[in-house]
N, C-alpha and C. Protein backbone atom coordinates (compact mmCIF):
# COMPACT_ATOMS: atom_id res chain seq x y z
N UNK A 1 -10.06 -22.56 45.44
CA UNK A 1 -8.92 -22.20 44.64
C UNK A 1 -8.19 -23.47 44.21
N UNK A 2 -7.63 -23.67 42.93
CA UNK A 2 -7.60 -24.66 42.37
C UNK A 2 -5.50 -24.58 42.50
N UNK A 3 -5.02 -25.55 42.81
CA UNK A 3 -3.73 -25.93 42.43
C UNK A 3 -3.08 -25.11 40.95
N UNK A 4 -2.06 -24.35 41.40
CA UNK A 4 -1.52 -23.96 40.00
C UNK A 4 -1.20 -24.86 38.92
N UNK A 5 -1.28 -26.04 38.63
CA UNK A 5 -1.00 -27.29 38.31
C UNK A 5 -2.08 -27.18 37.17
N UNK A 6 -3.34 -27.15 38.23
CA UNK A 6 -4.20 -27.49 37.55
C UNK A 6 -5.42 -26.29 36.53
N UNK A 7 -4.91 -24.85 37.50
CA UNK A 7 -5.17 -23.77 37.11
C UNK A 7 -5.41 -23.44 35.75
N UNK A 8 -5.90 -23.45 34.32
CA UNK A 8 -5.65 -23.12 33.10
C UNK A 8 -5.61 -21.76 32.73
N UNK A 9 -6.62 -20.62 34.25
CA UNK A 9 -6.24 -19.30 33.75
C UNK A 9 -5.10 -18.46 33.59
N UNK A 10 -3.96 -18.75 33.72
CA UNK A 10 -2.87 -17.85 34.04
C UNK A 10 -2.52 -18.23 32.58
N UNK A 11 -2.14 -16.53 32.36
CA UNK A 11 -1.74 -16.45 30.62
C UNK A 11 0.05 -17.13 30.81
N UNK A 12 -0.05 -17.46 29.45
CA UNK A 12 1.76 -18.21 29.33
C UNK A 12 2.09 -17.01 28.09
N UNK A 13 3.27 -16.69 28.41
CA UNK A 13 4.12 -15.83 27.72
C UNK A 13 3.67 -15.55 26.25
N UNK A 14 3.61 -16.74 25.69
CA UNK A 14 3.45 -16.80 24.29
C UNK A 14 1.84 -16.03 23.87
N UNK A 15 1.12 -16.42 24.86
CA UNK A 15 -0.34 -15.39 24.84
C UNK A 15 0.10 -14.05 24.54
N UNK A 16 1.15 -13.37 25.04
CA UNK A 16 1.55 -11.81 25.61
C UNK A 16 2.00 -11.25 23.88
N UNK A 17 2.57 -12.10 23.44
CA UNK A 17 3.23 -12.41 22.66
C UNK A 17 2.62 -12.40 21.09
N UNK A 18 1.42 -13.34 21.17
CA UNK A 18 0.45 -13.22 20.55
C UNK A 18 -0.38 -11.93 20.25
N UNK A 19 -1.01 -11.60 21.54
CA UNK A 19 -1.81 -10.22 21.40
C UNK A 19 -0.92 -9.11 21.06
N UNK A 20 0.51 -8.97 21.09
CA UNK A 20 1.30 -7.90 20.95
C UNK A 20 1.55 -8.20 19.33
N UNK A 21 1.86 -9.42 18.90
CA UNK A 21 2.09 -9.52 17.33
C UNK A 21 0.31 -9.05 16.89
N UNK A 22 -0.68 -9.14 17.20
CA UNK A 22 -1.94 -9.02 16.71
C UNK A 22 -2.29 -7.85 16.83
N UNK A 23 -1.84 -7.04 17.35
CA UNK A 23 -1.85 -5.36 17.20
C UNK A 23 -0.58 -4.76 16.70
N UNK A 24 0.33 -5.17 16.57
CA UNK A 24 1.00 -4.76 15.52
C UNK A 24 0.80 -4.72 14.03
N UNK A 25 0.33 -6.09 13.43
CA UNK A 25 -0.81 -5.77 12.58
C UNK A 25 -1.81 -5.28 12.41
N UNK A 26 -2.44 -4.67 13.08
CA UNK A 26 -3.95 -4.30 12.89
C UNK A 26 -3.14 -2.68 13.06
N UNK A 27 -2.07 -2.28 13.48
CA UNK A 27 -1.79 -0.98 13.63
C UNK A 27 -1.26 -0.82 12.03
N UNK A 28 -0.42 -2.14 11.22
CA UNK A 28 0.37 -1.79 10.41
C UNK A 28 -0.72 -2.11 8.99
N UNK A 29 -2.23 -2.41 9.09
CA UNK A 29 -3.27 -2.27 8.10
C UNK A 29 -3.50 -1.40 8.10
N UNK A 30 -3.98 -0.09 9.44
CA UNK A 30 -4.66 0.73 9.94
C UNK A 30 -3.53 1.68 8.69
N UNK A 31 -2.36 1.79 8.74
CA UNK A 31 -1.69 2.61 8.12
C UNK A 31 -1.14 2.30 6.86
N UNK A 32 -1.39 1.04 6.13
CA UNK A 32 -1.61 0.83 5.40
C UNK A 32 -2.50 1.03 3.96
N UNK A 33 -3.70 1.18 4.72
CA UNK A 33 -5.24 1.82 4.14
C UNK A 33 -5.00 3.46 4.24
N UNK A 34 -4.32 3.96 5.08
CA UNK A 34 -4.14 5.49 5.30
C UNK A 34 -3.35 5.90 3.90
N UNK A 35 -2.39 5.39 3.79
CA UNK A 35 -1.57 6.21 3.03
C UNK A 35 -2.19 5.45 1.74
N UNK A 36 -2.33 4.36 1.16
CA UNK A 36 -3.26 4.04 0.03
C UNK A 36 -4.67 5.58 -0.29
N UNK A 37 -5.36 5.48 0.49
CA UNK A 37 -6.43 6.90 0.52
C UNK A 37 -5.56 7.88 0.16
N UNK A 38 -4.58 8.06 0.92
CA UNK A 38 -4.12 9.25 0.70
C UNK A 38 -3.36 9.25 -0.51
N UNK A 39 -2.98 8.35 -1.14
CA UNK A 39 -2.60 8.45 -2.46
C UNK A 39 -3.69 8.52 -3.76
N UNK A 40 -4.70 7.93 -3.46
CA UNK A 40 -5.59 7.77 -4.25
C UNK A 40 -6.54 9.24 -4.05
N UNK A 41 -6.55 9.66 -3.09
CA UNK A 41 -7.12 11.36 -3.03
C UNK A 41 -6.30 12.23 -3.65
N UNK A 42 -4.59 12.33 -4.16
CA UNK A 42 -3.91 12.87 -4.53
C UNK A 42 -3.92 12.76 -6.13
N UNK A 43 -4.54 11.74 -6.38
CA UNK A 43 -4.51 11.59 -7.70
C UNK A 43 -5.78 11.92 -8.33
N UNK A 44 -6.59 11.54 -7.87
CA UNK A 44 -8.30 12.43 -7.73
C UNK A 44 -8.23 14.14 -8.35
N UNK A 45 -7.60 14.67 -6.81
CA UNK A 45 -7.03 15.98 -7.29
C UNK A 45 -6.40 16.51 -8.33
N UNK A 46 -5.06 15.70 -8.69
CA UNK A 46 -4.79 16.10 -9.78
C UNK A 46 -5.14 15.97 -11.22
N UNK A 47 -6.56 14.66 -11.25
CA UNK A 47 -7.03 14.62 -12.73
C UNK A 47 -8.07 15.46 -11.97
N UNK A 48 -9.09 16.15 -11.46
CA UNK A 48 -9.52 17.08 -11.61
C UNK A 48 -9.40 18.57 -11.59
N UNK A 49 -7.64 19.00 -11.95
CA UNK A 49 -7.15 20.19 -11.76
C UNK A 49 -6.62 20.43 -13.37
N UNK A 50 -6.38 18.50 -13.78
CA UNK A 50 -6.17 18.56 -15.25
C UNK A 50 -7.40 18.73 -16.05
N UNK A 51 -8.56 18.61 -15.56
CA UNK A 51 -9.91 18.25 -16.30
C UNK A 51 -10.43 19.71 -16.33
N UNK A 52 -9.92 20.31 -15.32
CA UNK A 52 -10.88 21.78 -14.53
C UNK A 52 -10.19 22.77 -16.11
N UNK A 53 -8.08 22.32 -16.01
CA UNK A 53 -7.39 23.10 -17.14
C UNK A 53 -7.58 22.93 -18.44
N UNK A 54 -8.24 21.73 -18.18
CA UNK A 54 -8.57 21.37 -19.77
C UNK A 54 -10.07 22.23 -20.05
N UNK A 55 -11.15 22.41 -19.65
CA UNK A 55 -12.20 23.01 -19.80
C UNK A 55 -12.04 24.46 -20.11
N UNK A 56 -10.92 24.70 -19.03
CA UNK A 56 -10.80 26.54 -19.17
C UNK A 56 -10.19 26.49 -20.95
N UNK A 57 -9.69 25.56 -20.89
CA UNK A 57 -8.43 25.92 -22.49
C UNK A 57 -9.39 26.06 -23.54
N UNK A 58 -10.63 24.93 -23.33
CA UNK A 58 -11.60 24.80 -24.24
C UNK A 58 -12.43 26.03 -24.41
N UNK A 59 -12.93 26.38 -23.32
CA UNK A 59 -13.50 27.75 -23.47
C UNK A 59 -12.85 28.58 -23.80
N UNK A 60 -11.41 28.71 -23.64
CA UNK A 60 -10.57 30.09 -24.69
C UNK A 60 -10.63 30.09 -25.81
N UNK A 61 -10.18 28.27 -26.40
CA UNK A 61 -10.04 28.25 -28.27
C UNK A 61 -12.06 28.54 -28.38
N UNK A 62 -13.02 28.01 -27.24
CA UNK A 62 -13.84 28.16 -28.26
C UNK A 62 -14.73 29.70 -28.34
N UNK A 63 -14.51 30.26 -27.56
CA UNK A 63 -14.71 31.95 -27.58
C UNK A 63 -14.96 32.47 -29.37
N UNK A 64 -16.08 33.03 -28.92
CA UNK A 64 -16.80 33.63 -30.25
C UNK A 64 -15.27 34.74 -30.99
N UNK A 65 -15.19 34.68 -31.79
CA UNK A 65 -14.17 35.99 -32.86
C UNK A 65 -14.77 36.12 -34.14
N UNK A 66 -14.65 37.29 -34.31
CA UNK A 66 -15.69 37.78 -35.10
C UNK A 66 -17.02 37.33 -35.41
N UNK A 67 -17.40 37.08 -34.37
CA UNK A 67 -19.58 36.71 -34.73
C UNK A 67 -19.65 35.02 -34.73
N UNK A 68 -17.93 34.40 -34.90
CA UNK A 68 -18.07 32.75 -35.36
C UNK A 68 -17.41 32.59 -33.95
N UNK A 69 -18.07 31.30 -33.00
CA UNK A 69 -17.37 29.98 -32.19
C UNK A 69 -17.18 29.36 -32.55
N UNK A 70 -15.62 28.97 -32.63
CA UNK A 70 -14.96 27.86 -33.72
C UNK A 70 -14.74 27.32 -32.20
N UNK A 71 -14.51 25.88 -32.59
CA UNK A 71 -13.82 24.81 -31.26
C UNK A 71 -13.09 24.53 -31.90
N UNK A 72 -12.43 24.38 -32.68
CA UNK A 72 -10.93 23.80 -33.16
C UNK A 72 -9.75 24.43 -33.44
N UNK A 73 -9.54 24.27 -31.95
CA UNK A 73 -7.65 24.97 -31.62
C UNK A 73 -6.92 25.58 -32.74
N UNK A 74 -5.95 25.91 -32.91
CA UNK A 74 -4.97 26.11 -33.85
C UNK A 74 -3.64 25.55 -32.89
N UNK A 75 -2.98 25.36 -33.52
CA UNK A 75 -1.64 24.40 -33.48
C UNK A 75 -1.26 24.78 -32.32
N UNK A 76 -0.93 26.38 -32.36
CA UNK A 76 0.19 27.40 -31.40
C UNK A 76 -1.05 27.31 -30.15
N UNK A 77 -2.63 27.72 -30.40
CA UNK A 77 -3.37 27.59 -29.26
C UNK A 77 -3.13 26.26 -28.27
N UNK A 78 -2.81 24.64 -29.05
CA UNK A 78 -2.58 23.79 -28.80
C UNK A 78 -1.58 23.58 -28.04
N UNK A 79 -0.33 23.90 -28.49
CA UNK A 79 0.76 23.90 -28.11
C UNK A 79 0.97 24.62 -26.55
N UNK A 80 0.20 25.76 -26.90
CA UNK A 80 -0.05 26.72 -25.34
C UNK A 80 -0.35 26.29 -24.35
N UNK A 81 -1.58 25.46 -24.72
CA UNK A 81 -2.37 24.33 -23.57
C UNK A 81 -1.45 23.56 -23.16
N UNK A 82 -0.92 22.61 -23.81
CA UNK A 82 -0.45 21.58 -23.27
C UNK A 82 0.96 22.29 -22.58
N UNK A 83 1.18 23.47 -22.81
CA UNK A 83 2.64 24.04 -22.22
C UNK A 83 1.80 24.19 -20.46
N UNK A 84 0.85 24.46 -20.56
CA UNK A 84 -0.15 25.55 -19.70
C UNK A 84 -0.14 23.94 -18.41
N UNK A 85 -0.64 22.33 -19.31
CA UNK A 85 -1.42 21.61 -18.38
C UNK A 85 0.50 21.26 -18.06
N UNK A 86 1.50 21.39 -18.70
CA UNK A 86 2.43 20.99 -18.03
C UNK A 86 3.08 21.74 -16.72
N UNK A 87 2.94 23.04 -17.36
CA UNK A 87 3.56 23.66 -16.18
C UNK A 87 2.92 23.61 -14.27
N UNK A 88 0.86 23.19 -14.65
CA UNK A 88 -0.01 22.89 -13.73
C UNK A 88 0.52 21.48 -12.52
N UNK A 89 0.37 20.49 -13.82
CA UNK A 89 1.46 19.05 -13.14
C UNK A 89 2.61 19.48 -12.61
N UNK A 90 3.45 20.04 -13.35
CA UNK A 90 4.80 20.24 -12.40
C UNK A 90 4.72 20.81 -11.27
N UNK A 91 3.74 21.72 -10.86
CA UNK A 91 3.44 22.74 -9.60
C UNK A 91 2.98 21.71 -8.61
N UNK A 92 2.57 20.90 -8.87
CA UNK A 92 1.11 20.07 -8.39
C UNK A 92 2.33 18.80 -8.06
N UNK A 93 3.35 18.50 -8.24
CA UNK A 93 3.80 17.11 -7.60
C UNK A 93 4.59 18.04 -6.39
């Protein structure tokens, strides 16, 4: 057994100190990256709920009437949609 003097294993404060600041970071990345995902999954969702409303709208204006499938909206059909993808977003925040 070696003289405490000369001992180098015994941790000094600032070690304690160290490893406690070094998991405080690695806790405050860990949750960092969490809520980033989780924002970026939220937004995912909502352009594919806008993409999903936009398809349905398309298939309404483009629905056969009388024997013809027209795809090109009319104003008020237009107007409907975009009333339709607003009221979707507003539900959705």
């Amino acid at each position: 057994m070696l003289p405490p003097l000369l001992d180098k294993t015994q941790p000094s404060p600032a070690d304690k100190w160290l490893w406690a600041l070094l998991g405080f970071l690695v806790v405050g990345q860990v949750v960092a990256l969490w809520m980033l995902c989780s924002q970026q999954v939220h937004k995912a969702e909502v352009r594919e709920a806008e993409l999903r409303l936009a398809r349905s709208a398309l298939r309404d204006d483009c629905a056969p009437r009388g024997g013809h499938a027209t795809c090109l909206p009319a104003a008020a059909a237009q107007a409907r949609r975009q009333g339709d993808v607003n009221a979707v977003m507003a539900a959705l925040r």
